[in-house]
C-alpha atoms as a PDB file:
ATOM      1  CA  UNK A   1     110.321 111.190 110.553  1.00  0.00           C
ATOM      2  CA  UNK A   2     108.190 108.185 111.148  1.00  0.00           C
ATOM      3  CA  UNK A   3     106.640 108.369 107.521  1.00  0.00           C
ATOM      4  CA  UNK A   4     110.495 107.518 106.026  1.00  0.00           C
ATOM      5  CA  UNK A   5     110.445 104.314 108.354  1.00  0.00           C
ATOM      6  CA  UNK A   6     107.467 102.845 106.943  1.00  0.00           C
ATOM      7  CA  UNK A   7     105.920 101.757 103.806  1.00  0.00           C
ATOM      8  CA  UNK A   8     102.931 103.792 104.112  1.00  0.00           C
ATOM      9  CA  UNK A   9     101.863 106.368 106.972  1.00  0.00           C
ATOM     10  CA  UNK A  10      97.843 108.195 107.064  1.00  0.00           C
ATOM     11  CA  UNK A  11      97.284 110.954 108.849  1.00  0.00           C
ATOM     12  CA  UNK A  12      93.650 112.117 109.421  1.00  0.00           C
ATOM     13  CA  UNK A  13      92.849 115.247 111.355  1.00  0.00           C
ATOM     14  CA  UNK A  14      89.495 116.271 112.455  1.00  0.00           C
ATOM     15  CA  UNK A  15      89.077 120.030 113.431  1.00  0.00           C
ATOM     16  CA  UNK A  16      87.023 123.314 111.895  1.00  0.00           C
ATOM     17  CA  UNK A  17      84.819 120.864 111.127  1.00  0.00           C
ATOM     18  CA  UNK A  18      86.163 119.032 108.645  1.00  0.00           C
ATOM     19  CA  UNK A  19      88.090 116.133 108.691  1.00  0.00           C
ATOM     20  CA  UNK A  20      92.005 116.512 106.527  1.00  0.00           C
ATOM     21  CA  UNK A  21      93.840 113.369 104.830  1.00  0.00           C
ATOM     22  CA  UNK A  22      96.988 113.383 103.855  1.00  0.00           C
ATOM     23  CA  UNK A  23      99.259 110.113 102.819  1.00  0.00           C
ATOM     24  CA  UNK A  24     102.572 109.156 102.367  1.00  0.00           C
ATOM     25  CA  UNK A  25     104.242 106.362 100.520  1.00  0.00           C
ATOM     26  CA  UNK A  26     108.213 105.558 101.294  1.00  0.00           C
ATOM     27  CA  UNK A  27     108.685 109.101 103.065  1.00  0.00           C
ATOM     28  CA  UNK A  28     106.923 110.509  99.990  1.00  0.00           C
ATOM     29  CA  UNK A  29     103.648 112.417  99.853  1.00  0.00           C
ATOM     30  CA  UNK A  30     101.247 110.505  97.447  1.00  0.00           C
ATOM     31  CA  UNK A  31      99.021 113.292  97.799  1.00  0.00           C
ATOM     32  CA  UNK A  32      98.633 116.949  99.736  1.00  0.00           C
ATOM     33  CA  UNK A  33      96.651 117.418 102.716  1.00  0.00           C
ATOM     34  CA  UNK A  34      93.123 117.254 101.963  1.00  0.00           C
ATOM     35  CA  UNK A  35      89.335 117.482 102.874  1.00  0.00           C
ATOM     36  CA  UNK A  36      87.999 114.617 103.285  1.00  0.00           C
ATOM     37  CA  UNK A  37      84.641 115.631 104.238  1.00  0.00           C
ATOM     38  CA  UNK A  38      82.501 117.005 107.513  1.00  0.00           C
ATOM     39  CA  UNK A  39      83.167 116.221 110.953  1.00  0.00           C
ATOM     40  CA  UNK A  40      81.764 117.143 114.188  1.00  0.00           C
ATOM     41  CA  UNK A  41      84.338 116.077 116.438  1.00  0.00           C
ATOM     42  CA  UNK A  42      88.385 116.550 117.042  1.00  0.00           C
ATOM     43  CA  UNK A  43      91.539 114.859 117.026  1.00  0.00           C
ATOM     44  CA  UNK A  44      94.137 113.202 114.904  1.00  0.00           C
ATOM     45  CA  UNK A  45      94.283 109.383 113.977  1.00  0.00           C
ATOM     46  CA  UNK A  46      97.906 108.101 112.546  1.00  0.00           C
ATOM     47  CA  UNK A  47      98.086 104.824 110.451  1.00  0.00           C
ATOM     48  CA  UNK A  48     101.084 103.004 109.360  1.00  0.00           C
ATOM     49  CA  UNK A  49     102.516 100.243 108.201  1.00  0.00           C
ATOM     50  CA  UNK A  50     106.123  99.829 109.462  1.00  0.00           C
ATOM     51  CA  UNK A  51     109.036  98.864 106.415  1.00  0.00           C
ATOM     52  CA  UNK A  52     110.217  95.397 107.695  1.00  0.00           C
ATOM     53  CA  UNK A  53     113.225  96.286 105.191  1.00  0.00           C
ATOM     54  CA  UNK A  54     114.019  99.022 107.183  1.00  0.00           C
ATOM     55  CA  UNK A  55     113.186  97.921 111.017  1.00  0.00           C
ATOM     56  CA  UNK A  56     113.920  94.052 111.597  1.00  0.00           C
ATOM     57  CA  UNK A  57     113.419  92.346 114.804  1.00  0.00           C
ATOM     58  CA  UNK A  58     110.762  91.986 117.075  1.00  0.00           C
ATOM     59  CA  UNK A  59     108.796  94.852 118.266  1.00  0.00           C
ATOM     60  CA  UNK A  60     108.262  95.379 122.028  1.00  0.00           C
ATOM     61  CA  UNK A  61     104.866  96.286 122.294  1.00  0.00           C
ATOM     62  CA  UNK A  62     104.526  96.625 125.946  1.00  0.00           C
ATOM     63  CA  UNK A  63     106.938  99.094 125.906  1.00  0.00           C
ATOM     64  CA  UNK A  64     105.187 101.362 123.180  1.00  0.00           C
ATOM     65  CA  UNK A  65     101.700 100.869 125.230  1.00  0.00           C
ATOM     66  CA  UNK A  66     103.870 102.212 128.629  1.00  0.00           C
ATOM     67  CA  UNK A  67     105.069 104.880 126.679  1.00  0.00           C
ATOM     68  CA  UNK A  68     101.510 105.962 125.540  1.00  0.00           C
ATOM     69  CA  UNK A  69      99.972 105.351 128.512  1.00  0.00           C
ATOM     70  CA  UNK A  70     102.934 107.732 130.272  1.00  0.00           C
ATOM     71  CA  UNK A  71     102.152 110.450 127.307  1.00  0.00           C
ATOM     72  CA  UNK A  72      98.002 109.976 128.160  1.00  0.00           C
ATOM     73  CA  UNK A  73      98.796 110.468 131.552  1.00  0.00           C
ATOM     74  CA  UNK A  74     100.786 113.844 130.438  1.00  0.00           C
ATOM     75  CA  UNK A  75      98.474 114.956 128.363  1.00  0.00           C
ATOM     76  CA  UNK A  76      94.946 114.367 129.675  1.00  0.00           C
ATOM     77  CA  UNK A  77      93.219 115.983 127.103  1.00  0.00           C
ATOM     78  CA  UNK A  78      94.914 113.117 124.694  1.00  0.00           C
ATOM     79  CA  UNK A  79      93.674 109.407 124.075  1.00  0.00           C
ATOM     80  CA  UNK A  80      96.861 107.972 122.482  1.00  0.00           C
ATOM     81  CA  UNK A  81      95.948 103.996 121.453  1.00  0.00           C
ATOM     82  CA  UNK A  82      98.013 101.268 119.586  1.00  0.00           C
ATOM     83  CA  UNK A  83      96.318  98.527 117.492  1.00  0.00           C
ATOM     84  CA  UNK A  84      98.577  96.029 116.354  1.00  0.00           C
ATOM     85  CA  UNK A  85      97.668  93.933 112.848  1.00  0.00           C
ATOM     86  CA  UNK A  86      99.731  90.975 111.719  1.00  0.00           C
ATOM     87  CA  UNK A  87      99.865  89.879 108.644  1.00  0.00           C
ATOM     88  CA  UNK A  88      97.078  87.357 109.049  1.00  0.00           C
ATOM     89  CA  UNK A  89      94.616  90.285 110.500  1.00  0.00           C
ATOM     90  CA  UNK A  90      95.280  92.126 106.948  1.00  0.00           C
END
Protein backbone atom coordinates (compact mmCIF):
# COMPACT_ATOMS: atom_id res chain seq x y z
CA UNK A 1 0.00 0.00 0.00
CA UNK A 2 2.70 2.50 0.64
CA UNK A 3 3.91 2.38 -3.12
CA UNK A 4 0.19 4.05 -4.19
CA UNK A 5 1.01 6.96 -1.63
CA UNK A 6 4.10 7.99 -3.18
CA UNK A 7 5.59 9.08 -6.34
CA UNK A 8 8.16 6.52 -6.47
CA UNK A 9 8.93 3.53 -3.93
CA UNK A 10 12.53 1.01 -4.34
CA UNK A 11 12.69 -1.96 -2.84
CA UNK A 12 16.07 -3.81 -2.69
CA UNK A 13 16.41 -7.21 -1.09
CA UNK A 14 19.58 -8.92 -0.38
CA UNK A 15 19.36 -12.77 0.26
CA UNK A 16 20.64 -16.21 -1.71
CA UNK A 17 23.20 -14.14 -2.48
CA UNK A 18 22.05 -11.86 -4.68
CA UNK A 19 20.71 -8.68 -4.23
CA UNK A 20 16.65 -8.14 -6.06
CA UNK A 21 15.31 -4.57 -7.33
CA UNK A 22 12.16 -3.92 -8.02
CA UNK A 23 10.47 -0.21 -8.58
CA UNK A 24 7.37 1.36 -8.66
CA UNK A 25 6.13 4.58 -10.12
CA UNK A 26 2.45 6.01 -8.93
CA UNK A 27 1.45 2.46 -7.41
CA UNK A 28 2.68 1.05 -10.74
CA UNK A 29 5.52 -1.40 -11.32
CA UNK A 30 8.06 0.27 -13.77
CA UNK A 31 9.74 -2.89 -13.84
CA UNK A 32 9.57 -6.73 -12.24
CA UNK A 33 11.65 -7.83 -9.50
CA UNK A 34 15.08 -8.23 -10.55
CA UNK A 35 18.81 -9.23 -10.00
CA UNK A 36 20.69 -6.70 -9.48
CA UNK A 37 23.86 -8.39 -8.92
CA UNK A 38 25.93 -10.43 -5.97
CA UNK A 39 25.68 -9.87 -2.43
CA UNK A 40 27.12 -11.33 0.58
CA UNK A 41 24.96 -10.04 3.13
CA UNK A 42 20.95 -9.83 4.06
CA UNK A 43 18.18 -7.60 4.46
CA UNK A 44 15.79 -5.31 2.71
CA UNK A 45 16.30 -1.45 2.11
CA UNK A 46 12.89 0.59 1.11
CA UNK A 47 13.17 4.03 -0.69
CA UNK A 48 10.50 6.46 -1.36
CA UNK A 49 9.53 9.53 -2.16
CA UNK A 50 6.17 10.47 -0.56
CA UNK A 51 3.27 12.23 -3.24
CA UNK A 52 2.86 15.71 -1.59
CA UNK A 53 -0.44 15.62 -3.88
CA UNK A 54 -1.58 12.90 -2.05
CA UNK A 55 -0.28 13.46 1.77
CA UNK A 56 -0.23 17.33 2.72
CA UNK A 57 0.82 18.61 5.99
CA UNK A 58 3.65 18.26 8.04
CA UNK A 59 5.13 14.99 8.82
CA UNK A 60 5.83 14.02 12.46
CA UNK A 61 9.00 12.49 12.35
CA UNK A 62 9.54 11.75 15.92
CA UNK A 63 6.71 9.78 15.90
CA UNK A 64 7.80 7.50 12.86
CA UNK A 65 11.46 7.16 14.62
CA UNK A 66 9.33 5.91 18.08
CA UNK A 67 7.51 3.70 16.04
CA UNK A 68 10.71 2.11 14.51
CA UNK A 69 12.55 2.15 17.37
CA UNK A 70 9.33 0.18 19.19
CA UNK A 71 9.37 -2.34 15.96
CA UNK A 72 13.58 -2.70 16.48
CA UNK A 73 12.96 -3.36 19.88
CA UNK A 74 10.29 -6.20 18.68
CA UNK A 75 12.20 -7.51 16.32
CA UNK A 76 15.86 -7.70 17.36
CA UNK A 77 17.06 -9.35 14.52
CA UNK A 78 15.76 -6.01 12.51
CA UNK A 79 17.63 -2.54 12.08
CA UNK A 80 14.66 -0.41 10.90
CA UNK A 81 16.23 3.41 10.11
CA UNK A 82 14.58 6.63 8.66
CA UNK A 83 16.60 9.21 6.64
CA UNK A 84 14.78 12.17 5.91
CA UNK A 85 15.80 14.39 2.52
CA UNK A 86 14.26 17.76 1.82
CA UNK A 87 14.11 19.15 -1.14
CA UNK A 88 17.34 21.08 -0.78
CA UNK A 89 19.31 17.63 0.20
CA UNK A 90 18.05 16.28 -3.41
Amino acid sequence: MLNALCRWCEVIVNRDGGQWVQRFEEGRPVHELRRAGDCTTTGTTLRFEIDRALLTGALDVQRIERRLAAFNAEVPCTRATLVVKTNTDM
